[in-house]
C-alpha atoms as a PDB file:
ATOM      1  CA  UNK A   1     -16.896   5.430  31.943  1.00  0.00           C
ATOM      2  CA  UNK A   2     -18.112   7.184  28.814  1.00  0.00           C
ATOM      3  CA  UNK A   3     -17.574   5.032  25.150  1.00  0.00           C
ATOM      4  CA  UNK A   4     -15.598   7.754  24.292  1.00  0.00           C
ATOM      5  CA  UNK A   5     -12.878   6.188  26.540  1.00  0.00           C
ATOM      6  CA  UNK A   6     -13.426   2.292  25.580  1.00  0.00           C
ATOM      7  CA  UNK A   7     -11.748   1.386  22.346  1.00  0.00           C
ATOM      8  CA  UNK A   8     -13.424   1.129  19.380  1.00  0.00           C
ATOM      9  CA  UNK A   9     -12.561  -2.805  19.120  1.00  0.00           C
ATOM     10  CA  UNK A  10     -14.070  -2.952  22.528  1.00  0.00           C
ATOM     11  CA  UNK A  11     -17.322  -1.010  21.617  1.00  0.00           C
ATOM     12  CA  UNK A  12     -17.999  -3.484  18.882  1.00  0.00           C
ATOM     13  CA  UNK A  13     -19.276  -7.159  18.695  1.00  0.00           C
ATOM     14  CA  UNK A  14     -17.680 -10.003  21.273  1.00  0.00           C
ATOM     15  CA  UNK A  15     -15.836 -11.230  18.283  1.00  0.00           C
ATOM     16  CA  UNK A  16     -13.940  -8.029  16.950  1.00  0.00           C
ATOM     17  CA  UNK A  17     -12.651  -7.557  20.490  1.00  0.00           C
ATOM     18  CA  UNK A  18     -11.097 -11.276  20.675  1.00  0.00           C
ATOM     19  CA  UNK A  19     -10.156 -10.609  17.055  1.00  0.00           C
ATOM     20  CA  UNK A  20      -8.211  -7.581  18.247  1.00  0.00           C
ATOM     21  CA  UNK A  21      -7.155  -9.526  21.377  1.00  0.00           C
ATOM     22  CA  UNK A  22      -5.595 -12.490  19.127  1.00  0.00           C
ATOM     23  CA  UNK A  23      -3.852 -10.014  16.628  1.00  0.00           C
ATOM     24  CA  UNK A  24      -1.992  -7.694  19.206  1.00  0.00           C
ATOM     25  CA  UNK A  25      -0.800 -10.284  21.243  1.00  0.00           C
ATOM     26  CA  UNK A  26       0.645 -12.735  18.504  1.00  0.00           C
ATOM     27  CA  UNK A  27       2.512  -9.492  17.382  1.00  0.00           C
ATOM     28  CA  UNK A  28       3.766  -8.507  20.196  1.00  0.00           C
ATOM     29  CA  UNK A  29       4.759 -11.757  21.643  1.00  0.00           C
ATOM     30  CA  UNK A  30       6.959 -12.026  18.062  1.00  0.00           C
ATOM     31  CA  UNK A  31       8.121  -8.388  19.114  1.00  0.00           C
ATOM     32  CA  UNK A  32       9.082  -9.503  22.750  1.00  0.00           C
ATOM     33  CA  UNK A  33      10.920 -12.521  21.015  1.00  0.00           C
ATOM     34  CA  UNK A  34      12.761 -10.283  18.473  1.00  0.00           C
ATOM     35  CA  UNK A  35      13.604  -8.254  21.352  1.00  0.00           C
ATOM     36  CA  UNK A  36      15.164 -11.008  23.806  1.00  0.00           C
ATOM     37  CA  UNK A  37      17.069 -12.050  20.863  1.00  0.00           C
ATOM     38  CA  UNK A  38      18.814  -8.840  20.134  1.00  0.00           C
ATOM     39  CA  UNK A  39      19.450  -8.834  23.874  1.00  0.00           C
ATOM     40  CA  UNK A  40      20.977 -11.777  23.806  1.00  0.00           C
ATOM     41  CA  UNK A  41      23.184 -11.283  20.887  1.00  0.00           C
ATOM     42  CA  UNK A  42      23.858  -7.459  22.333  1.00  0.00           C
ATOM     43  CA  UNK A  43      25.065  -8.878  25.888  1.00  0.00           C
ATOM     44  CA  UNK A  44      27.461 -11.564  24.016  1.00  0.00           C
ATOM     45  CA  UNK A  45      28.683  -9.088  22.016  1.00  0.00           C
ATOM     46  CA  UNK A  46      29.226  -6.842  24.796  1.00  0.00           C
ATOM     47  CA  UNK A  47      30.863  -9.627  27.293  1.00  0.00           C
ATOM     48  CA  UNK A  48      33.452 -10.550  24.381  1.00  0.00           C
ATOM     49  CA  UNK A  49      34.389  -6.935  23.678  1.00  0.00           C
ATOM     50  CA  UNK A  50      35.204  -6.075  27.040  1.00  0.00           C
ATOM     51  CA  UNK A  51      37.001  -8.987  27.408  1.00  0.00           C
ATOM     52  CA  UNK A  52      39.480  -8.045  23.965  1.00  0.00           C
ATOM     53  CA  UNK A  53      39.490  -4.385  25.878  1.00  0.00           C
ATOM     54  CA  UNK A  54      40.814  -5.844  29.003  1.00  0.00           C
ATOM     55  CA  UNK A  55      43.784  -7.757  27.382  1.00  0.00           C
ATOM     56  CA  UNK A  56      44.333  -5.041  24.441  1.00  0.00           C
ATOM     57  CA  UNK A  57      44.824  -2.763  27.601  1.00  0.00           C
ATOM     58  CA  UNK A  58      46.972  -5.141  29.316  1.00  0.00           C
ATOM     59  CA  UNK A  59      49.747  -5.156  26.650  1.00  0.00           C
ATOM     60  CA  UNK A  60      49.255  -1.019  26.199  1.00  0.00           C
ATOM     61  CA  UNK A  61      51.936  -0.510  28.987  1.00  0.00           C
ATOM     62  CA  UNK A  62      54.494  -3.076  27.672  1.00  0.00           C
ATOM     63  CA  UNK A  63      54.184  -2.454  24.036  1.00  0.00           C
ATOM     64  CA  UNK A  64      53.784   1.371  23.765  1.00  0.00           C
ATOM     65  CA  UNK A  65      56.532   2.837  25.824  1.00  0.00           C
ATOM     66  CA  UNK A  66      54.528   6.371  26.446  1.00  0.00           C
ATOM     67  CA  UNK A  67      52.536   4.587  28.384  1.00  0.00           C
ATOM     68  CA  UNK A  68      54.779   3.135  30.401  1.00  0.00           C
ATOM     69  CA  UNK A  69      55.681   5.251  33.159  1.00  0.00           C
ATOM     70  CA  UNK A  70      54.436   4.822  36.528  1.00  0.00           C
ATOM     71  CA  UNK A  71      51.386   6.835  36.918  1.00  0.00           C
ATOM     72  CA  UNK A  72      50.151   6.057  33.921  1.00  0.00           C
ATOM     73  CA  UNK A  73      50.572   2.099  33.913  1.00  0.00           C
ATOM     74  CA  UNK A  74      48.512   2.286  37.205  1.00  0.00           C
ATOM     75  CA  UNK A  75      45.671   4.000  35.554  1.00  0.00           C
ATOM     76  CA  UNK A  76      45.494   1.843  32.857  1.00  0.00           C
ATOM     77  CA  UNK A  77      45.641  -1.289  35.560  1.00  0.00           C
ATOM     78  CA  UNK A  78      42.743   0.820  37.104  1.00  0.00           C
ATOM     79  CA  UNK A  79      40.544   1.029  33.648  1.00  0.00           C
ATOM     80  CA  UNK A  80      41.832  -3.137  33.293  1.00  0.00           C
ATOM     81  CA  UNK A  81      40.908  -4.128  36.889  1.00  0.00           C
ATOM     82  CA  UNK A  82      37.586  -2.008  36.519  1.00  0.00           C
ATOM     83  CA  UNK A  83      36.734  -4.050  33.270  1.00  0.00           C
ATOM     84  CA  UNK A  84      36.798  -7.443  34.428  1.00  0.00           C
ATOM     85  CA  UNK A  85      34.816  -6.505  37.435  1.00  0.00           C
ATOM     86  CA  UNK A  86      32.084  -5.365  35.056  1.00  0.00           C
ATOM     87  CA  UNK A  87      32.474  -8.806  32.865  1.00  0.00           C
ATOM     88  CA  UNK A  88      32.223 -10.417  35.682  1.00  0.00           C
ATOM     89  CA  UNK A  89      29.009  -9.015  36.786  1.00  0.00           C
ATOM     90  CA  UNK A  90      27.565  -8.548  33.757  1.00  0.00           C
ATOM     91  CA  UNK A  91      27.413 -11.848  32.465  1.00  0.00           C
ATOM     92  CA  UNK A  92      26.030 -12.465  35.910  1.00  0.00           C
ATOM     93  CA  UNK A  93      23.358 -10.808  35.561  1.00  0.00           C
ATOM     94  CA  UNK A  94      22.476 -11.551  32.105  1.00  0.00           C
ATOM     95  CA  UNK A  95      22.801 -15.032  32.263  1.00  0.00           C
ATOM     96  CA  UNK A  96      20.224 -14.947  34.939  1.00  0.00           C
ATOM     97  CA  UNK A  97      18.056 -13.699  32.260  1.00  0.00           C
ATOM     98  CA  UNK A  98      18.009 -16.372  29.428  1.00  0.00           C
ATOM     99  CA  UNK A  99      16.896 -14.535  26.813  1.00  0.00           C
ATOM    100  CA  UNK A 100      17.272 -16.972  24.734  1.00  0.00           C
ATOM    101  CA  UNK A 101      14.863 -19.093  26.410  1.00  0.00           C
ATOM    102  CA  UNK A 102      12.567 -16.418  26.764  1.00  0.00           C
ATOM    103  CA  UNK A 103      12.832 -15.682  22.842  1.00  0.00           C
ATOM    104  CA  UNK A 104      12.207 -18.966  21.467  1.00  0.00           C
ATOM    105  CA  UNK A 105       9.202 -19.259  24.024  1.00  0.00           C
ATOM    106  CA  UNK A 106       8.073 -15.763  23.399  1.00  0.00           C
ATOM    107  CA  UNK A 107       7.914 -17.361  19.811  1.00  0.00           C
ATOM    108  CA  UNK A 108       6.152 -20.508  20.777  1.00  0.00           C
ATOM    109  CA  UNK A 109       3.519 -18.445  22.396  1.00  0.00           C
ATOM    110  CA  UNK A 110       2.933 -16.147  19.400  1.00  0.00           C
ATOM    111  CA  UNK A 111       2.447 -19.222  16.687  1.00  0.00           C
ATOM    112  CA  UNK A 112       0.112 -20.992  18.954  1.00  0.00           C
ATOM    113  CA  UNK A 113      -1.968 -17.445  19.453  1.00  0.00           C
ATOM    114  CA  UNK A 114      -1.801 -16.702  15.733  1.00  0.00           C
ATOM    115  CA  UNK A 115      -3.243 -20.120  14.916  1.00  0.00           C
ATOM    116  CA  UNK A 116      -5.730 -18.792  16.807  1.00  0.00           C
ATOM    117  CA  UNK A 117      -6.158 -15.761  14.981  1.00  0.00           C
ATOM    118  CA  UNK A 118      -5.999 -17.138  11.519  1.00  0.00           C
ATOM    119  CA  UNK A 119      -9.001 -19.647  12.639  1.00  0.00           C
ATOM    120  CA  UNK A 120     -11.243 -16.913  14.143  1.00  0.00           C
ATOM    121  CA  UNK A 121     -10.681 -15.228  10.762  1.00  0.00           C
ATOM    122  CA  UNK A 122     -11.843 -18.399   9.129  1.00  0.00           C
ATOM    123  CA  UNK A 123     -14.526 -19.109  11.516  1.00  0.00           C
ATOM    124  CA  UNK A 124     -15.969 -15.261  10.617  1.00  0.00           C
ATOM    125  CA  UNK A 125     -15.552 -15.620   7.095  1.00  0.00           C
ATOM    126  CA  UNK A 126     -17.421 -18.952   7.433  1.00  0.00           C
ATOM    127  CA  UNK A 127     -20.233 -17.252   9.544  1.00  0.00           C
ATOM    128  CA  UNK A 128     -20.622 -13.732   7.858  1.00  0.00           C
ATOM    129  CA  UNK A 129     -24.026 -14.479   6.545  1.00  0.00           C
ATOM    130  CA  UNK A 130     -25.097 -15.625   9.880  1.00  0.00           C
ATOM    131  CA  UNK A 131     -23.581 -15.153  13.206  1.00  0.00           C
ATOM    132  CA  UNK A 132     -25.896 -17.261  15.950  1.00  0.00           C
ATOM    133  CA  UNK A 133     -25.402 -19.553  18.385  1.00  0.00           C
ATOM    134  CA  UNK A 134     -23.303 -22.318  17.129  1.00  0.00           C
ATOM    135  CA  UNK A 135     -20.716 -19.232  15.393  1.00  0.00           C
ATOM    136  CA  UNK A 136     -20.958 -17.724  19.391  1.00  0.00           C
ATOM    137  CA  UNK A 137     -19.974 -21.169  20.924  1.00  0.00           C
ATOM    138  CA  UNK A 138     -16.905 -21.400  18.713  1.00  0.00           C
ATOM    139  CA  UNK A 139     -15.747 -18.092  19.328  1.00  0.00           C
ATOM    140  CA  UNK A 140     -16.077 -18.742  22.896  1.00  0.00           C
ATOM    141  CA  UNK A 141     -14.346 -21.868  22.941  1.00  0.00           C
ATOM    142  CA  UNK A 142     -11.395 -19.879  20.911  1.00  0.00           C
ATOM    143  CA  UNK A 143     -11.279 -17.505  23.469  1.00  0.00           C
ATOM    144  CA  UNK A 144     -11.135 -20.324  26.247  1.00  0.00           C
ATOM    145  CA  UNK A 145      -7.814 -21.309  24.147  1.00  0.00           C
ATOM    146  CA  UNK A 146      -6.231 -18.484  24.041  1.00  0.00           C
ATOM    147  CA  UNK A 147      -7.177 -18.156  27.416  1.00  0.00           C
ATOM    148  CA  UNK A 148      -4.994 -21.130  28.536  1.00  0.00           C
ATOM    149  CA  UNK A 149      -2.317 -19.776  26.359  1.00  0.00           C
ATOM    150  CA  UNK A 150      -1.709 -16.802  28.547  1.00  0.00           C
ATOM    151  CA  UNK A 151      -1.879 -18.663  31.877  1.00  0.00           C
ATOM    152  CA  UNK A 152       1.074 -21.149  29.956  1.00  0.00           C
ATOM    153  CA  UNK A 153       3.156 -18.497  29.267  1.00  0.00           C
ATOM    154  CA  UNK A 154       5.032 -15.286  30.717  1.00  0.00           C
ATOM    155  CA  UNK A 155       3.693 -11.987  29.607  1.00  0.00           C
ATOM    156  CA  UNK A 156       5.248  -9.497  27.228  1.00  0.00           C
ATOM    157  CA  UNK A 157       6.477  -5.861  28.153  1.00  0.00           C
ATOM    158  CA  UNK A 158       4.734  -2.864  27.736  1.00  0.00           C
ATOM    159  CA  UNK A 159       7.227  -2.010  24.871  1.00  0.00           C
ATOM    160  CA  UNK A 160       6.431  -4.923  22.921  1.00  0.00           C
ATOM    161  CA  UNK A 161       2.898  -3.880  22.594  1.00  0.00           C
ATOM    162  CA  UNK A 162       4.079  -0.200  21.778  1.00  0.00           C
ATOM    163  CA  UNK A 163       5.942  -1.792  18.926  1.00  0.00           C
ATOM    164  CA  UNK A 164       2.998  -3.134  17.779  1.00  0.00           C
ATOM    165  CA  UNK A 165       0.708  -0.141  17.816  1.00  0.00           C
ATOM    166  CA  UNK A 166       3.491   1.645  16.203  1.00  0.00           C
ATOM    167  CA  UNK A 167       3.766  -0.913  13.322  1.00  0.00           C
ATOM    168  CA  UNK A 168       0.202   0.192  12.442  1.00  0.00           C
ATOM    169  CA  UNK A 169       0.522   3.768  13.257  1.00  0.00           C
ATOM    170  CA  UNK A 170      -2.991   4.868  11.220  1.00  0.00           C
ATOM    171  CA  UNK A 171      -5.024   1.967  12.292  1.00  0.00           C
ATOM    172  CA  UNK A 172      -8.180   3.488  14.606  1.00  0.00           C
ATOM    173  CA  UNK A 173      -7.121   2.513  17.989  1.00  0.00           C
ATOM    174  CA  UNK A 174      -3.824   3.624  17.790  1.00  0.00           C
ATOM    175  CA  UNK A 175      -3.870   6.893  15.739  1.00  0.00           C
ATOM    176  CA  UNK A 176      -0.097   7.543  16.120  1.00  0.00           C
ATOM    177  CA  UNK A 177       1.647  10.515  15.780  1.00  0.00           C
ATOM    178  CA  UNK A 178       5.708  10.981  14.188  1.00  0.00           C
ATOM    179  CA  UNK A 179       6.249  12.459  17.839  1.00  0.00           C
ATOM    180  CA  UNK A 180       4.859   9.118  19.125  1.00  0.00           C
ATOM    181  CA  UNK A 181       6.698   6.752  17.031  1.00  0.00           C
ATOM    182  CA  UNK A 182       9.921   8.781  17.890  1.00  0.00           C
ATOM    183  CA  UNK A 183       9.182   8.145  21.660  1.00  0.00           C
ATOM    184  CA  UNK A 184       8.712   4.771  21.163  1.00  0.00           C
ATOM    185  CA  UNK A 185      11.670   3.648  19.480  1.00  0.00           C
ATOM    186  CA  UNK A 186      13.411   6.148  22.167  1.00  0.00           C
ATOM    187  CA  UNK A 187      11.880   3.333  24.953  1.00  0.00           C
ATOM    188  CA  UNK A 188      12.998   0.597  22.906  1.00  0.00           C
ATOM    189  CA  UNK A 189      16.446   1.916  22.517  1.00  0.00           C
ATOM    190  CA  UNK A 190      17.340   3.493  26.011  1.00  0.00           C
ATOM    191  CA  UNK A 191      15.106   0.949  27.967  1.00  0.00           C
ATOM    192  CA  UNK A 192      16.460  -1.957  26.433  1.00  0.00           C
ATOM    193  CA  UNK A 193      20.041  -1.766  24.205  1.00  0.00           C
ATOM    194  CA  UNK A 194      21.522   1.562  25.541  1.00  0.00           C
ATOM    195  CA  UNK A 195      23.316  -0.076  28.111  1.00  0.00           C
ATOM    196  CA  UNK A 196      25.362  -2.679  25.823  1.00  0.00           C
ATOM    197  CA  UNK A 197      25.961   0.329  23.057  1.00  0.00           C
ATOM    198  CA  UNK A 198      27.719   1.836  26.484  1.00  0.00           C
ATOM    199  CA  UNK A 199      29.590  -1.214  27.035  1.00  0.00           C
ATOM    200  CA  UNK A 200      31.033  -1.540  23.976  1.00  0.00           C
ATOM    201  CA  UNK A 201      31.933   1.736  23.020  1.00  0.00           C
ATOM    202  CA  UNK A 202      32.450   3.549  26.446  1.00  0.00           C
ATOM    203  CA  UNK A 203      36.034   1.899  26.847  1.00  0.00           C
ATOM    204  CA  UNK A 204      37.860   3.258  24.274  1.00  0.00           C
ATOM    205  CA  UNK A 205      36.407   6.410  24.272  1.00  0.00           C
ATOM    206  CA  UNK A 206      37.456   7.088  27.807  1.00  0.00           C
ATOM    207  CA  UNK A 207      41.138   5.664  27.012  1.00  0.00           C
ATOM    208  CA  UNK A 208      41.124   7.996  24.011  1.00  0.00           C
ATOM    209  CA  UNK A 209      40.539  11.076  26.415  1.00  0.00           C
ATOM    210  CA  UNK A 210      42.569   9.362  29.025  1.00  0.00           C
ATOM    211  CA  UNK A 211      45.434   9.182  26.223  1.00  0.00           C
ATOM    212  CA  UNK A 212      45.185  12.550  24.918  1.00  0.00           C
ATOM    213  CA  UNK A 213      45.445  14.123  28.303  1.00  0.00           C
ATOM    214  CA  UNK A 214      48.354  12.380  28.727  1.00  0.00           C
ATOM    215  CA  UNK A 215      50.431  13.520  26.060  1.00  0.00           C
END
Protein backbone atom coordinates (compact mmCIF):
# COMPACT_ATOMS: atom_id res chain seq x y z
CA UNK A 1 0.00 0.00 0.00
CA UNK A 2 1.33 3.30 -1.30
CA UNK A 3 1.52 6.48 1.56
CA UNK A 4 -0.68 8.05 -0.61
CA UNK A 5 -3.42 5.78 0.90
CA UNK A 6 -2.25 5.88 4.77
CA UNK A 7 -3.40 9.00 6.52
CA UNK A 8 -1.36 11.68 7.07
CA UNK A 9 -1.66 11.21 11.07
CA UNK A 10 -0.56 7.73 10.34
CA UNK A 11 2.49 8.72 8.13
CA UNK A 12 3.81 10.82 10.94
CA UNK A 13 5.58 10.14 14.34
CA UNK A 14 4.08 7.19 16.86
CA UNK A 15 2.78 10.02 18.90
CA UNK A 16 0.65 12.14 16.33
CA UNK A 17 -1.10 8.90 15.41
CA UNK A 18 -2.16 8.11 19.22
CA UNK A 19 -2.75 11.86 19.40
CA UNK A 20 -5.20 11.48 16.53
CA UNK A 21 -6.36 8.13 17.99
CA UNK A 22 -7.23 9.86 21.53
CA UNK A 23 -8.98 12.96 19.87
CA UNK A 24 -11.42 11.08 17.41
CA UNK A 25 -12.49 8.68 19.73
CA UNK A 26 -13.27 10.98 22.84
CA UNK A 27 -15.40 12.90 20.19
CA UNK A 28 -17.10 10.47 18.90
CA UNK A 29 -17.82 8.49 21.93
CA UNK A 30 -19.52 12.12 23.20
CA UNK A 31 -21.27 11.94 19.66
CA UNK A 32 -22.50 8.25 20.20
CA UNK A 33 -23.70 9.49 23.73
CA UNK A 34 -25.51 12.59 22.33
CA UNK A 35 -26.95 10.27 19.94
CA UNK A 36 -28.41 7.46 22.39
CA UNK A 37 -29.80 10.29 24.25
CA UNK A 38 -31.86 11.81 21.54
CA UNK A 39 -32.93 8.22 20.93
CA UNK A 40 -34.03 7.83 24.03
CA UNK A 41 -35.92 10.97 24.44
CA UNK A 42 -37.26 10.40 20.56
CA UNK A 43 -38.68 6.75 21.45
CA UNK A 44 -40.46 8.25 24.78
CA UNK A 45 -41.76 10.81 22.94
CA UNK A 46 -42.92 8.60 20.32
CA UNK A 47 -44.46 5.75 22.80
CA UNK A 48 -46.54 8.63 24.64
CA UNK A 49 -47.86 10.14 21.41
CA UNK A 50 -49.17 7.11 20.07
CA UNK A 51 -50.59 6.32 23.10
CA UNK A 52 -52.75 10.09 23.21
CA UNK A 53 -53.47 8.97 19.30
CA UNK A 54 -54.95 5.74 20.33
CA UNK A 55 -57.43 7.20 22.95
CA UNK A 56 -57.98 10.67 20.95
CA UNK A 57 -59.14 8.10 18.22
CA UNK A 58 -61.14 6.13 20.54
CA UNK A 59 -63.56 8.98 21.48
CA UNK A 60 -63.57 10.22 17.48
CA UNK A 61 -66.60 7.84 16.87
CA UNK A 62 -68.62 8.83 20.00
CA UNK A 63 -67.97 12.48 20.03
CA UNK A 64 -68.05 13.48 16.31
CA UNK A 65 -71.20 12.02 14.92
CA UNK A 66 -69.76 11.95 11.07
CA UNK A 67 -67.80 9.52 12.13
CA UNK A 68 -70.05 7.46 13.50
CA UNK A 69 -71.54 5.28 11.07
CA UNK A 70 -70.66 1.80 10.66
CA UNK A 71 -67.97 1.56 8.16
CA UNK A 72 -66.30 4.21 9.29
CA UNK A 73 -66.19 3.45 13.20
CA UNK A 74 -64.57 0.09 12.08
CA UNK A 75 -61.81 1.80 10.30
CA UNK A 76 -61.03 3.97 12.87
CA UNK A 77 -61.08 0.71 15.42
CA UNK A 78 -58.69 -0.62 12.64
CA UNK A 79 -56.14 2.59 12.75
CA UNK A 80 -56.82 2.20 17.06
CA UNK A 81 -56.20 -1.59 17.20
CA UNK A 82 -53.17 -1.09 14.70
CA UNK A 83 -51.68 1.58 17.17
CA UNK A 84 -51.43 -0.23 20.25
CA UNK A 85 -49.96 -3.15 18.47
CA UNK A 86 -47.14 -0.84 17.39
CA UNK A 87 -46.81 0.63 21.20
CA UNK A 88 -46.68 -2.47 22.20
CA UNK A 89 -43.83 -3.55 20.14
CA UNK A 90 -42.12 -0.63 20.03
CA UNK A 91 -41.38 -0.05 23.45
CA UNK A 92 -40.34 -3.66 23.19
CA UNK A 93 -37.89 -3.22 21.24
CA UNK A 94 -36.52 -0.08 22.48
CA UNK A 95 -36.39 -0.92 25.87
CA UNK A 96 -34.18 -3.74 24.89
CA UNK A 97 -31.90 -1.07 23.85
CA UNK A 98 -31.16 1.14 26.97
CA UNK A 99 -30.00 3.97 25.51
CA UNK A 100 -29.80 5.53 28.33
CA UNK A 101 -27.35 3.25 29.70
CA UNK A 102 -25.49 3.24 26.68
CA UNK A 103 -25.38 7.24 26.75
CA UNK A 104 -24.17 7.86 30.10
CA UNK A 105 -21.48 5.04 29.44
CA UNK A 106 -20.75 6.26 25.99
CA UNK A 107 -19.96 9.41 28.20
CA UNK A 108 -17.93 7.67 30.80
CA UNK A 109 -15.80 6.28 28.09
CA UNK A 110 -15.17 9.62 26.33
CA UNK A 111 -13.97 11.59 29.75
CA UNK A 112 -11.70 8.81 30.68
CA UNK A 113 -10.18 8.86 26.83
CA UNK A 114 -10.01 12.65 26.84
CA UNK A 115 -8.04 12.63 30.08
CA UNK A 116 -5.99 10.83 28.06
CA UNK A 117 -5.75 13.19 25.40
CA UNK A 118 -5.32 16.30 27.41
CA UNK A 119 -2.17 14.43 29.17
CA UNK A 120 -0.50 13.31 25.89
CA UNK A 121 -0.88 17.00 24.98
CA UNK A 122 0.88 17.85 28.19
CA UNK A 123 3.33 15.13 28.02
CA UNK A 124 4.35 16.66 24.23
CA UNK A 125 4.40 20.06 25.31
CA UNK A 126 6.64 18.89 28.19
CA UNK A 127 8.94 16.92 25.71
CA UNK A 128 9.05 19.25 22.55
CA UNK A 129 12.66 20.07 23.00
CA UNK A 130 13.47 16.49 23.32
CA UNK A 131 11.52 13.48 22.47
CA UNK A 132 13.75 10.17 23.65
CA UNK A 133 13.28 7.37 25.49
CA UNK A 134 11.73 8.22 28.73
CA UNK A 135 8.98 10.77 26.46
CA UNK A 136 8.55 7.16 24.20
CA UNK A 137 7.86 5.05 27.41
CA UNK A 138 5.13 7.44 28.52
CA UNK A 139 3.48 7.62 25.37
CA UNK A 140 3.47 3.98 25.28
CA UNK A 141 2.17 3.45 28.57
CA UNK A 142 -0.76 6.10 27.47
CA UNK A 143 -1.49 4.10 24.71
CA UNK A 144 -1.58 0.83 26.94
CA UNK A 145 -4.47 2.97 28.80
CA UNK A 146 -6.39 3.79 26.32
CA UNK A 147 -5.90 0.49 25.22
CA UNK A 148 -7.79 -1.02 28.23
CA UNK A 149 -10.35 1.62 27.74
CA UNK A 150 -11.60 0.15 24.53
CA UNK A 151 -11.58 -3.49 25.69
CA UNK A 152 -13.93 -1.86 28.91
CA UNK A 153 -16.25 -0.46 26.79
CA UNK A 154 -18.69 -1.05 23.69
CA UNK A 155 -17.68 0.58 20.49
CA UNK A 156 -19.26 3.54 18.76
CA UNK A 157 -21.06 3.49 15.25
CA UNK A 158 -19.69 4.35 12.15
CA UNK A 159 -21.92 7.54 12.25
CA UNK A 160 -20.52 8.78 15.32
CA UNK A 161 -17.14 8.99 13.83
CA UNK A 162 -18.69 10.64 10.59
CA UNK A 163 -19.98 13.27 12.96
CA UNK A 164 -16.77 13.85 14.02
CA UNK A 165 -14.92 14.22 10.76
CA UNK A 166 -17.70 16.40 9.76
CA UNK A 167 -17.29 18.72 12.83
CA UNK A 168 -13.83 19.48 11.38
CA UNK A 169 -14.71 19.44 7.80
CA UNK A 170 -11.16 21.34 6.58
CA UNK A 171 -8.90 19.52 8.88
CA UNK A 172 -6.27 17.29 6.49
CA UNK A 173 -7.58 13.89 6.96
CA UNK A 174 -10.95 14.60 6.42
CA UNK A 175 -11.10 17.26 3.63
CA UNK A 176 -14.94 17.36 3.51
CA UNK A 177 -17.01 18.45 0.95
CA UNK A 178 -20.88 20.47 1.42
CA UNK A 179 -22.04 17.26 -0.61
CA UNK A 180 -20.38 15.20 2.17
CA UNK A 181 -21.63 16.92 5.14
CA UNK A 182 -25.17 16.79 3.51
CA UNK A 183 -24.81 12.91 3.30
CA UNK A 184 -23.84 12.67 6.59
CA UNK A 185 -26.40 14.35 8.45
CA UNK A 186 -28.77 12.39 5.79
CA UNK A 187 -27.21 8.97 7.76
CA UNK A 188 -27.71 10.51 10.97
CA UNK A 189 -31.23 11.46 10.29
CA UNK A 190 -32.73 8.46 8.24
CA UNK A 191 -30.43 5.83 10.00
CA UNK A 192 -31.20 6.86 13.32
CA UNK A 193 -34.48 9.39 14.10
CA UNK A 194 -36.54 8.90 10.85
CA UNK A 195 -38.39 6.22 12.23
CA UNK A 196 -39.79 8.10 15.50
CA UNK A 197 -40.45 11.47 13.19
CA UNK A 198 -42.78 8.59 11.35
CA UNK A 199 -44.29 7.60 14.49
CA UNK A 200 -45.30 10.65 15.61
CA UNK A 201 -46.51 12.32 12.75
CA UNK A 202 -47.66 9.40 10.42
CA UNK A 203 -51.02 8.99 12.50
CA UNK A 204 -52.69 11.94 11.94
CA UNK A 205 -51.68 12.46 8.66
CA UNK A 206 -53.22 9.24 7.50
CA UNK A 207 -56.56 10.06 9.59
CA UNK A 208 -56.50 13.46 7.90
CA UNK A 209 -56.62 11.69 4.37
CA UNK A 210 -58.70 8.98 5.85
CA UNK A 211 -61.16 11.93 6.99
CA UNK A 212 -61.21 13.86 3.93
CA UNK A 213 -62.07 10.91 1.81
CA UNK A 214 -64.75 10.40 3.86
CA UNK A 215 -66.63 13.42 3.58
Amino acid sequence: MGSSNIPLYAQGSYDRELNYKLWSTYKSRFNAAARNRRKNELSTRAVAILSAYVMIFSLITTMLPQFSTQGTSQIILFISSALSIIILVVSQLEASQNYGLRAHTYHQSGLQIAELYNELRALKTRFADKKGEEFIGKVEEIAKRYDDILKRSENHEDIDFACFRASKPKYEDHNLKKWDLFCIQVRLLVGQYLFYYLCISLPPIVFGIFAVATR
